[in-house]
C-alpha atoms as a PDB file:
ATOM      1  CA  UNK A   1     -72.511 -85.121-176.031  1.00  0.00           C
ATOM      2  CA  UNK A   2     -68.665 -84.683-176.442  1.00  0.00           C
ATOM      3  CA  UNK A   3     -68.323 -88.260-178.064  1.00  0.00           C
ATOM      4  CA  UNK A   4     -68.080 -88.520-182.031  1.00  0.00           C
ATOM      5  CA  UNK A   5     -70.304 -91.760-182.333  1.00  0.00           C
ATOM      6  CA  UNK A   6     -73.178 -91.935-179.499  1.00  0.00           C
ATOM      7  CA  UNK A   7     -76.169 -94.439-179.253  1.00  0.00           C
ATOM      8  CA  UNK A   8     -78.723 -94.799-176.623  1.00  0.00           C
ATOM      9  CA  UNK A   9     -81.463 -98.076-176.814  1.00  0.00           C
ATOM     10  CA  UNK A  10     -84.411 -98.853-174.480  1.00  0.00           C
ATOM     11  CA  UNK A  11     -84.137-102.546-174.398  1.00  0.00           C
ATOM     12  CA  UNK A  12     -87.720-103.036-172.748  1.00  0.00           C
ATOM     13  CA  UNK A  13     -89.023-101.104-175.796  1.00  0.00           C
ATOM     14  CA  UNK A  14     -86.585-102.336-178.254  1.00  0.00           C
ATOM     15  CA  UNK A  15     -86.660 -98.456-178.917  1.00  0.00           C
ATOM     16  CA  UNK A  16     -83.684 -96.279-180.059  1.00  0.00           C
ATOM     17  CA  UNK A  17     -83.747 -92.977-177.953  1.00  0.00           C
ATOM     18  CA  UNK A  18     -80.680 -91.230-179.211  1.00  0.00           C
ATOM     19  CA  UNK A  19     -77.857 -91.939-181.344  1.00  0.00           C
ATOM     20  CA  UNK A  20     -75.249 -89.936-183.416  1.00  0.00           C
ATOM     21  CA  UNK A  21     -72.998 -91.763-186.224  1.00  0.00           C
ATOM     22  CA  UNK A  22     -74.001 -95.284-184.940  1.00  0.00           C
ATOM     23  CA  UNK A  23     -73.371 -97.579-187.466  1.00  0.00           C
ATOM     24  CA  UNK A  24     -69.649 -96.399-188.435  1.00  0.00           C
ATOM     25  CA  UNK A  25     -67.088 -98.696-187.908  1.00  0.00           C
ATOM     26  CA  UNK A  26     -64.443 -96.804-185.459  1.00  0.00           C
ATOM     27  CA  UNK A  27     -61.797 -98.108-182.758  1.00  0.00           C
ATOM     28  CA  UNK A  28     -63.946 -99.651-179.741  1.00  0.00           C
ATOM     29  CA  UNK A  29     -60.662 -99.807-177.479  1.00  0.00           C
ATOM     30  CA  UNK A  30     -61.457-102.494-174.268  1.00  0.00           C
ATOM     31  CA  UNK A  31     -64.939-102.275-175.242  1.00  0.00           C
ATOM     32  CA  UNK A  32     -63.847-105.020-177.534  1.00  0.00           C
ATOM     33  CA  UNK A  33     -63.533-107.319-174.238  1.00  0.00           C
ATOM     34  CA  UNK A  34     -67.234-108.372-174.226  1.00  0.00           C
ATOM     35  CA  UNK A  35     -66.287-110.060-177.306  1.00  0.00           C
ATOM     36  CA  UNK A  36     -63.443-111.319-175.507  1.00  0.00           C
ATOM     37  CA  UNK A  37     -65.519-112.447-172.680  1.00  0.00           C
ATOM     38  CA  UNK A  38     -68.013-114.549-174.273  1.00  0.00           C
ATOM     39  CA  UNK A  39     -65.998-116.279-176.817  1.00  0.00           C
ATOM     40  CA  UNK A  40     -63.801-117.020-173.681  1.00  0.00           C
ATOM     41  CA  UNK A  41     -67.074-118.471-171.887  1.00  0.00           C
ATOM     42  CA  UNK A  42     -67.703-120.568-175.068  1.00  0.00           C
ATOM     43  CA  UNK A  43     -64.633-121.964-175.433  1.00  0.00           C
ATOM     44  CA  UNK A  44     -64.406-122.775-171.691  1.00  0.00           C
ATOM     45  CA  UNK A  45     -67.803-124.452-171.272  1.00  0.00           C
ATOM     46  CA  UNK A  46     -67.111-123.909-167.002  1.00  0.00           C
ATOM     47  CA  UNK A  47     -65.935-120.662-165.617  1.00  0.00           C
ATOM     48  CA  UNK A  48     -64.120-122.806-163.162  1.00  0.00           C
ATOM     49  CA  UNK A  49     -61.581-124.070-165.674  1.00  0.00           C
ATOM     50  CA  UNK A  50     -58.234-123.112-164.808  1.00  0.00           C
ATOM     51  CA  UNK A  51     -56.019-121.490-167.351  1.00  0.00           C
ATOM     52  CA  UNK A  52     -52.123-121.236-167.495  1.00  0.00           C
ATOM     53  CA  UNK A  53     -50.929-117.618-168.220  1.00  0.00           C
ATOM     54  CA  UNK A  54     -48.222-117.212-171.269  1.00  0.00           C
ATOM     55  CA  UNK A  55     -45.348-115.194-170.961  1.00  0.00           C
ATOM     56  CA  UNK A  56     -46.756-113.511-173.670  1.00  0.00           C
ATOM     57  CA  UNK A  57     -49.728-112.404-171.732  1.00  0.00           C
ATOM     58  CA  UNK A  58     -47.617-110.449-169.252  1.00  0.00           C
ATOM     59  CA  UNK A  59     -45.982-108.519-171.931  1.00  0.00           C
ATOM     60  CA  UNK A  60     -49.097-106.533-172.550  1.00  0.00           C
ATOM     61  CA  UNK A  61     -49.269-102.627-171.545  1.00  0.00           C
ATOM     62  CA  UNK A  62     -50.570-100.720-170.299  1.00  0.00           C
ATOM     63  CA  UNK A  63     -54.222-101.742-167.811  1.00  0.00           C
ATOM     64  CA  UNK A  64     -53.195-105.215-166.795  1.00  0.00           C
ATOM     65  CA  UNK A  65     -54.453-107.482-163.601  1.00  0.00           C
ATOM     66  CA  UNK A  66     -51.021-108.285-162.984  1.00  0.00           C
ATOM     67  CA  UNK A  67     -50.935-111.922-163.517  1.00  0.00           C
ATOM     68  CA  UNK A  68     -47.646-113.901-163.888  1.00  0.00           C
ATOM     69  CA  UNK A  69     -46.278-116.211-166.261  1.00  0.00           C
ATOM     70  CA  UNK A  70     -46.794-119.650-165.381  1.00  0.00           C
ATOM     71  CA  UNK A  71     -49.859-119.318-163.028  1.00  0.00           C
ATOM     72  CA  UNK A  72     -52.906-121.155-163.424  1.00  0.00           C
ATOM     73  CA  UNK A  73     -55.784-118.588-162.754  1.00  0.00           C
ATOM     74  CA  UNK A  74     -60.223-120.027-163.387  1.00  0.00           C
ATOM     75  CA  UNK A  75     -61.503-118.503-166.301  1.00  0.00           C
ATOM     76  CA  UNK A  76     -64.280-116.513-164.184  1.00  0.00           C
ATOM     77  CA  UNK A  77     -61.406-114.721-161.717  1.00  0.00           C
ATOM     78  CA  UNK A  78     -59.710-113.805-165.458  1.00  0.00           C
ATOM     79  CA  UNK A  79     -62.943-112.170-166.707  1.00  0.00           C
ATOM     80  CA  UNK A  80     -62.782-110.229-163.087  1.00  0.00           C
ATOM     81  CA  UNK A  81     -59.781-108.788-164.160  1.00  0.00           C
ATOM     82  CA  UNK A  82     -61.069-108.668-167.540  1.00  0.00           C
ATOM     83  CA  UNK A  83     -63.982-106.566-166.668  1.00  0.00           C
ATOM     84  CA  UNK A  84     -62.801-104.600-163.259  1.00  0.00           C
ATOM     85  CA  UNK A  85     -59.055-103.507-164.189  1.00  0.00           C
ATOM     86  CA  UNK A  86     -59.511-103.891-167.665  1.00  0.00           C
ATOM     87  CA  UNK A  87     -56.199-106.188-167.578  1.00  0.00           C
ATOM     88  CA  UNK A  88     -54.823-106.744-171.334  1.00  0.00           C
ATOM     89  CA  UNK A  89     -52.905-109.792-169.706  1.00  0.00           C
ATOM     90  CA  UNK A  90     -56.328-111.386-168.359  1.00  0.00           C
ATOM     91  CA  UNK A  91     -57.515-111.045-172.393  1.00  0.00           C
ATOM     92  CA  UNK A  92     -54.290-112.274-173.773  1.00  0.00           C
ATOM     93  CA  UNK A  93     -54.210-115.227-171.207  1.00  0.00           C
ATOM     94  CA  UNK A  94     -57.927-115.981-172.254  1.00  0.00           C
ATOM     95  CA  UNK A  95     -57.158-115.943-175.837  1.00  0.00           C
ATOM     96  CA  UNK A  96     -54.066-118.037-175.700  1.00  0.00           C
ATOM     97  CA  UNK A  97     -54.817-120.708-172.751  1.00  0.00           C
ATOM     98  CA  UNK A  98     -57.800-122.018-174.115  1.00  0.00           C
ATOM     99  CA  UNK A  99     -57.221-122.664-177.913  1.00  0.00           C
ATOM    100  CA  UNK A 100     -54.424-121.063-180.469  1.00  0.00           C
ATOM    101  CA  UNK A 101     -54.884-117.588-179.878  1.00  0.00           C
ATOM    102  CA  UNK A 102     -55.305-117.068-183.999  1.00  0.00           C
ATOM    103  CA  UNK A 103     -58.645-119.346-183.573  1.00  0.00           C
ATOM    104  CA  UNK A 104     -59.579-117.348-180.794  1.00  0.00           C
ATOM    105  CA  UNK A 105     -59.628-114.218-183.013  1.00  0.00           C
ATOM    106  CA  UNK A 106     -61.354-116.256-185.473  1.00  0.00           C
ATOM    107  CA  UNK A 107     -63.991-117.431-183.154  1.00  0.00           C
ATOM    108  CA  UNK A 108     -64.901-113.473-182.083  1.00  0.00           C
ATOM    109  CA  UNK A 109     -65.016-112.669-185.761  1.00  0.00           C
ATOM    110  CA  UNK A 110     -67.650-115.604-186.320  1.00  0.00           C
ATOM    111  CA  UNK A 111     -69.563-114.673-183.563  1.00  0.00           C
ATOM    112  CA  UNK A 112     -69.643-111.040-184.511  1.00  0.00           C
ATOM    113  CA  UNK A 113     -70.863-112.208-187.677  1.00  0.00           C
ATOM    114  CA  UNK A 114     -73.435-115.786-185.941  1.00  0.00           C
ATOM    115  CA  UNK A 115     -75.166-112.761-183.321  1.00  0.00           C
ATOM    116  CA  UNK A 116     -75.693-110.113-185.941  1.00  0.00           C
ATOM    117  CA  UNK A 117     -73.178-107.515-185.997  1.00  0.00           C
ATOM    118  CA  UNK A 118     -72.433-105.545-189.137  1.00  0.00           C
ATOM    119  CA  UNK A 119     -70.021-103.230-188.855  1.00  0.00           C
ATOM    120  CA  UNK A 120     -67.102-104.844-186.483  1.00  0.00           C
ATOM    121  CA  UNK A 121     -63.956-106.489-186.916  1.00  0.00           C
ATOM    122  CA  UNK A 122     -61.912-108.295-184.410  1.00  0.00           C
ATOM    123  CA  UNK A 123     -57.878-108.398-184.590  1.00  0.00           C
ATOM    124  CA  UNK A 124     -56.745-108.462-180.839  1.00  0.00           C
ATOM    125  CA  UNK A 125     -58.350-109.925-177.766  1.00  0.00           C
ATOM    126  CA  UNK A 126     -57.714-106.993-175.737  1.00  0.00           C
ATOM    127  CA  UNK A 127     -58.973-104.010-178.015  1.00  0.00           C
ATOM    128  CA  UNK A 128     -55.572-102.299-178.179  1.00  0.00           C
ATOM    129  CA  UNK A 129     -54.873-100.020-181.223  1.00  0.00           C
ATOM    130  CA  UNK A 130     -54.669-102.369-184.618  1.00  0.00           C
ATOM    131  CA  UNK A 131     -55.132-101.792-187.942  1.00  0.00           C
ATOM    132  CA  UNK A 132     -58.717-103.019-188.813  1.00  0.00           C
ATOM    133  CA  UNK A 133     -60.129-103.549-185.427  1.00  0.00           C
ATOM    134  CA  UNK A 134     -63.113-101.789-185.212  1.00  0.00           C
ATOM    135  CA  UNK A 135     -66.765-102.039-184.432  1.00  0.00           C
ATOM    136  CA  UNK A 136     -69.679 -99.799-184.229  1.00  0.00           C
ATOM    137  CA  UNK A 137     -71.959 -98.293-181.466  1.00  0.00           C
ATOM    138  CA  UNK A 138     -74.772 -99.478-182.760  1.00  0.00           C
ATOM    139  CA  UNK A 139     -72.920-103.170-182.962  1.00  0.00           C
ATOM    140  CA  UNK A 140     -71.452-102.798-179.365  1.00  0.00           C
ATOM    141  CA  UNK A 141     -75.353-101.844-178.126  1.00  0.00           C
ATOM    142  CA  UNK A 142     -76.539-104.952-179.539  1.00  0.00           C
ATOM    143  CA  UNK A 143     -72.969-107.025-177.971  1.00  0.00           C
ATOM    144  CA  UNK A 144     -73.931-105.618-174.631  1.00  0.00           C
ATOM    145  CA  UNK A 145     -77.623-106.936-175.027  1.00  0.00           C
ATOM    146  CA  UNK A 146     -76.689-110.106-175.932  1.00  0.00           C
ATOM    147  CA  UNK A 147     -74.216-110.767-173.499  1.00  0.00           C
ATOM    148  CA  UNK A 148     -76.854-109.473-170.693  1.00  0.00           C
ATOM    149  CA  UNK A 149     -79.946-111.807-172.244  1.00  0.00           C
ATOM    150  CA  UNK A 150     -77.354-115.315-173.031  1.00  0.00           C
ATOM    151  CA  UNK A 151     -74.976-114.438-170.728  1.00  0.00           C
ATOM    152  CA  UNK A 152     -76.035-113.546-167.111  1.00  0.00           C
ATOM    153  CA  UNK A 153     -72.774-114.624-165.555  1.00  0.00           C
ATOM    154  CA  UNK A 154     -70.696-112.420-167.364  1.00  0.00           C
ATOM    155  CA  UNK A 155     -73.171-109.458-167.287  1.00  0.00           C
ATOM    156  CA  UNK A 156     -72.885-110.086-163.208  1.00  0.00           C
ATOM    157  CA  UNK A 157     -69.344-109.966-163.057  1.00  0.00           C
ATOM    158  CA  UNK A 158     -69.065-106.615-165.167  1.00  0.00           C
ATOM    159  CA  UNK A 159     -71.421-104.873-162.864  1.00  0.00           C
ATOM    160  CA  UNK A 160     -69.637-106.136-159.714  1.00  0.00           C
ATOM    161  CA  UNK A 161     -67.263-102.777-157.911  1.00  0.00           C
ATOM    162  CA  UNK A 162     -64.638-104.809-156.279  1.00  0.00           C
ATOM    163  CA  UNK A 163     -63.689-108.235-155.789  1.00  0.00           C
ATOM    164  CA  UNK A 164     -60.861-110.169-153.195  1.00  0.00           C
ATOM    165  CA  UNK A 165     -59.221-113.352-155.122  1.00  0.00           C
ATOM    166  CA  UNK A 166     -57.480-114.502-152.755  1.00  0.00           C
ATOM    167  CA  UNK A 167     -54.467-116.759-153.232  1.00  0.00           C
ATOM    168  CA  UNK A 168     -53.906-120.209-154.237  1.00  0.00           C
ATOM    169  CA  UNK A 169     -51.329-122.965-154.431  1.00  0.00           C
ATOM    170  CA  UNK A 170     -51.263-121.789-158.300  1.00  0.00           C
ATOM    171  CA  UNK A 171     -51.433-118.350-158.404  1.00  0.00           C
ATOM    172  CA  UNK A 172     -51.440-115.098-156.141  1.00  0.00           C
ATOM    173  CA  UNK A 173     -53.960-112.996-154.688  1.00  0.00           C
ATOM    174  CA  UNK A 174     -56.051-110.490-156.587  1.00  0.00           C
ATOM    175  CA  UNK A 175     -57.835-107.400-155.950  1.00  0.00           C
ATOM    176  CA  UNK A 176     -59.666-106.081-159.465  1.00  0.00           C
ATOM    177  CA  UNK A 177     -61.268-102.457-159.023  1.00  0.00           C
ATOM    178  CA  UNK A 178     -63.726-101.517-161.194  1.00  0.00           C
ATOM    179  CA  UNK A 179     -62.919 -98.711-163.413  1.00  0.00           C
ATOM    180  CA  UNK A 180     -66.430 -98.365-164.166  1.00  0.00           C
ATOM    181  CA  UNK A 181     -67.182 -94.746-161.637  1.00  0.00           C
ATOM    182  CA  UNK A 182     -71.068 -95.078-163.189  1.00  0.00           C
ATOM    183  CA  UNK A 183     -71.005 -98.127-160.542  1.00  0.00           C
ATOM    184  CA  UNK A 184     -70.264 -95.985-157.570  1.00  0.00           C
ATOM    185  CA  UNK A 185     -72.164 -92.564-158.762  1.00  0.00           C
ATOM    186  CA  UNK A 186     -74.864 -93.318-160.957  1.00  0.00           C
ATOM    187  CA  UNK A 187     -78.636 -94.709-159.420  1.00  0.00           C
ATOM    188  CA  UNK A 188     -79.228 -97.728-160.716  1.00  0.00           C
ATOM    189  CA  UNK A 189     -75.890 -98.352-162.891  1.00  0.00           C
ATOM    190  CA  UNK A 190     -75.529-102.056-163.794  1.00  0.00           C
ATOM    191  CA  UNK A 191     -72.102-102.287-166.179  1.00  0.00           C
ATOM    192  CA  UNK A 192     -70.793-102.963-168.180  1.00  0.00           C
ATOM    193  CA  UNK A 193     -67.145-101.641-169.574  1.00  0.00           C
ATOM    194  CA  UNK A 194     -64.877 -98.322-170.024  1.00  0.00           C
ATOM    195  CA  UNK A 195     -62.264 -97.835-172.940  1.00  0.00           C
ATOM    196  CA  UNK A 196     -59.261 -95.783-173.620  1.00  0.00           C
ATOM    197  CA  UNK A 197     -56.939 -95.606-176.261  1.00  0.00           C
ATOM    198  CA  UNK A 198     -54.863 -93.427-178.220  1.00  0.00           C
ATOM    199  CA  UNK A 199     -57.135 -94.143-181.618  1.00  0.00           C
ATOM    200  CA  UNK A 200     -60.492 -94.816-180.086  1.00  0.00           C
ATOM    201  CA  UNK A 201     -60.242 -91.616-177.709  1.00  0.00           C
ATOM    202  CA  UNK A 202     -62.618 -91.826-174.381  1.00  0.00           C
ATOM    203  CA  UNK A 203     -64.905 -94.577-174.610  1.00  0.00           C
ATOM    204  CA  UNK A 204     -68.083 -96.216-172.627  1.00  0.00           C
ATOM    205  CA  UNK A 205     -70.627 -98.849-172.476  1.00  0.00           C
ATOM    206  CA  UNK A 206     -72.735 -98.288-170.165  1.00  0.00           C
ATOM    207  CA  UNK A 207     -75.854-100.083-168.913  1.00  0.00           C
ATOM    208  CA  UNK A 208     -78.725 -99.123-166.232  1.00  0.00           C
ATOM    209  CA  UNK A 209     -81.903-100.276-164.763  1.00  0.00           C
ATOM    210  CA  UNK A 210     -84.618 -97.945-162.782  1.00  0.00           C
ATOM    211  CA  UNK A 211     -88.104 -99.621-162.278  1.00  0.00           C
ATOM    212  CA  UNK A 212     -88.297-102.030-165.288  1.00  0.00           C
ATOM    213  CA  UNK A 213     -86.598 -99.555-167.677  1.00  0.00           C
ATOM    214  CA  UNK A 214     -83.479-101.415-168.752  1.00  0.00           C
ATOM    215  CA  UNK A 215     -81.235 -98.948-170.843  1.00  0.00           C
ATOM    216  CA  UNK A 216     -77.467 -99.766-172.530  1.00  0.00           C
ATOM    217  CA  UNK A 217     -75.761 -96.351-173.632  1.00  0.00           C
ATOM    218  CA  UNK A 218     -72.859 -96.586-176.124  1.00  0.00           C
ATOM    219  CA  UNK A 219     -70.223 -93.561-176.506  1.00  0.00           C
ATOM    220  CA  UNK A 220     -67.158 -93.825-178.949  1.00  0.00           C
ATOM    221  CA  UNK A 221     -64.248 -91.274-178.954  1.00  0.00           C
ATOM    222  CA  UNK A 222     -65.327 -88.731-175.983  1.00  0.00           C
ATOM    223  CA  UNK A 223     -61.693 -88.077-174.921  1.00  0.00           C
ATOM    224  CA  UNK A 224     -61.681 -87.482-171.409  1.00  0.00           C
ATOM    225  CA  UNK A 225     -65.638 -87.305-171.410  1.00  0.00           C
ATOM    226  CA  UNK A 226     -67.093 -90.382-171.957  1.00  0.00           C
ATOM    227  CA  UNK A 227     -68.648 -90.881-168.432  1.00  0.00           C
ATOM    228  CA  UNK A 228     -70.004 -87.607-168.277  1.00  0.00           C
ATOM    229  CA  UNK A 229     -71.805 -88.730-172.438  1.00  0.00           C
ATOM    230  CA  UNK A 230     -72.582 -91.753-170.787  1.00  0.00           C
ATOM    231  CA  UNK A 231     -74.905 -90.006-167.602  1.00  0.00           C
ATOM    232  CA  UNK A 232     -76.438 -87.462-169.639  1.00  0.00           C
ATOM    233  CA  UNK A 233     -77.765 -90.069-172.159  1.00  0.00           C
ATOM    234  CA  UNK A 234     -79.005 -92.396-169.445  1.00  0.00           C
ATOM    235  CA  UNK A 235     -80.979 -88.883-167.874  1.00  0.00           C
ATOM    236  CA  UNK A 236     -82.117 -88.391-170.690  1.00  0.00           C
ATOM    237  CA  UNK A 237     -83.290 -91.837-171.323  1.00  0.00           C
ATOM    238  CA  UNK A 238     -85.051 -92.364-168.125  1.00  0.00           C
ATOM    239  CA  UNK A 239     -86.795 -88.857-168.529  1.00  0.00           C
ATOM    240  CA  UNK A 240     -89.106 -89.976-171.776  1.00  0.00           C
ATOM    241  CA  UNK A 241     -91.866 -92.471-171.783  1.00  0.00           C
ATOM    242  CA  UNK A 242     -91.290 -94.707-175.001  1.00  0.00           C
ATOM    243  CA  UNK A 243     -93.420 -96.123-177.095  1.00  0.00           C
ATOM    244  CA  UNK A 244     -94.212 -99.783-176.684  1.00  0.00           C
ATOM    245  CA  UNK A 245     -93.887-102.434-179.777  1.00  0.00           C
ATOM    246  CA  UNK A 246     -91.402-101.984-181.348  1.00  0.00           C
ATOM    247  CA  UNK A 247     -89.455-105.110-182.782  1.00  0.00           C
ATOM    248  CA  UNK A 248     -86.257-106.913-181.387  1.00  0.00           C
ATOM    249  CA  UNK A 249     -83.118-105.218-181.307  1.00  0.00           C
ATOM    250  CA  UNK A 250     -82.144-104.672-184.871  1.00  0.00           C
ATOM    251  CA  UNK A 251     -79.060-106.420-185.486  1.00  0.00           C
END
């Protein structure tokens, strides 16, 4: 495993199968976007609300969707572009279009704190490079669970390979990708997000389900190698036979 913080969790099991430097607080990159996502769906209350983008939105580098100032896109073809290209504008356009983009931050920072996380701290919608953003893998294991128990919508979206929006009176068409390759090469791959940046390196959340094992595999700072961390700790999570009992997923 090429990645500096690693952790691997049998959610079935409530099990921990692997980890390495888990609960330090590093740069999480777009894997901040789950965040994003469900403090998004909270604040929405229906997917199908429309948003207008902010010029400010568009003015975010470098993985965007591609939106344009002035359109009014639904909150659930956002979080497509939020969770397929990764778009920065789709997260800024979130955070701004549905309350003051300051009590958006606020809001992922209380419900960091409301689900259980420890060792994360939210400055940017987007999880570009900023000073104090941060979580941990062992926080961003227990994000991704959450989100996939309280949150089947957006779990369904992240684990979706492609997606046609097609155009509307208030906005063009879209055609989010998932950057996700697990999607396309891995057996039973699921989600849920990828992450690059200068600070947080290579980075990957991902989740899988074979039989009714149900893993989520977390790698932080892999450089170019995060999908290949990624496989090898789902291999070797489907190749052992854990113990059943354990408690819930340790916040």
């Amino acid at each position: 495993i090429h990645g500096q913080a690693a952790y691997l969790v049998d959610l079935d099991a409530r099990q921990v199968l692997w980890e390495r430097d888990a609960e330090s607080s590093r740069a999480p990159a777009s894997l901040t976007k789950l965040m994003t996502a469900m403090v998004a769906a909270d604040d929405a209350g229906s997917l199908d609300r429309t948003v207008e983008v902010a010029k400010e939105a568009t003015q975010i580098v470098p993985s965007v969707m591609g939106l344009t100032p002035g359109e009014r896109v639904t909150v659930r073809d956002l979080l497509y572009g939020l969770f397929l290209d990764s778009g920065n504008d789709a997260a800024e356009a979130l955070a701004t279009g549905l309350v003051p983009r300051d009590r958006f931050i606020r809001q992922m920072n209380q419900k960091a704190k409301s689900i259980g996380l420890t060792a994360s701290h939210f400055v940017t919608p987007s999880g570009l490079d900023a000073p104090g953003h941060a979580m941990s893998a062992h926080d961003l294991a227990h994000t991704a669970a959450y989100l996939d128990t309280y949150y089947p919508d957006l779990a369904a979206i992240a684990g979706t390979r492609d997606v046609a929006i097609p155009a509307t009176p208030t906005h063009k068409a879209f055609n989010p990708h998932n950057l996700n390759r697990l999607l396309w090469t891995y057996p039973g791959a699921t989600g849920l997000k990828t992450g690059l940046t200068d600070s947080a390196g290579g980075c990957m959340l991902a989740t899988a389900t074979r039989g009714d094992r149900h893993l989520i595999a977390v790698v932080l700072n892999a450089t170019l190698h995060s999908t290949d961390d990624a496989t090898a700790l789902l291999n070797y999570g489907f190749s052992v036979n854990p113990s059943r009992g354990f408690g819930p997923l340790a916040a």
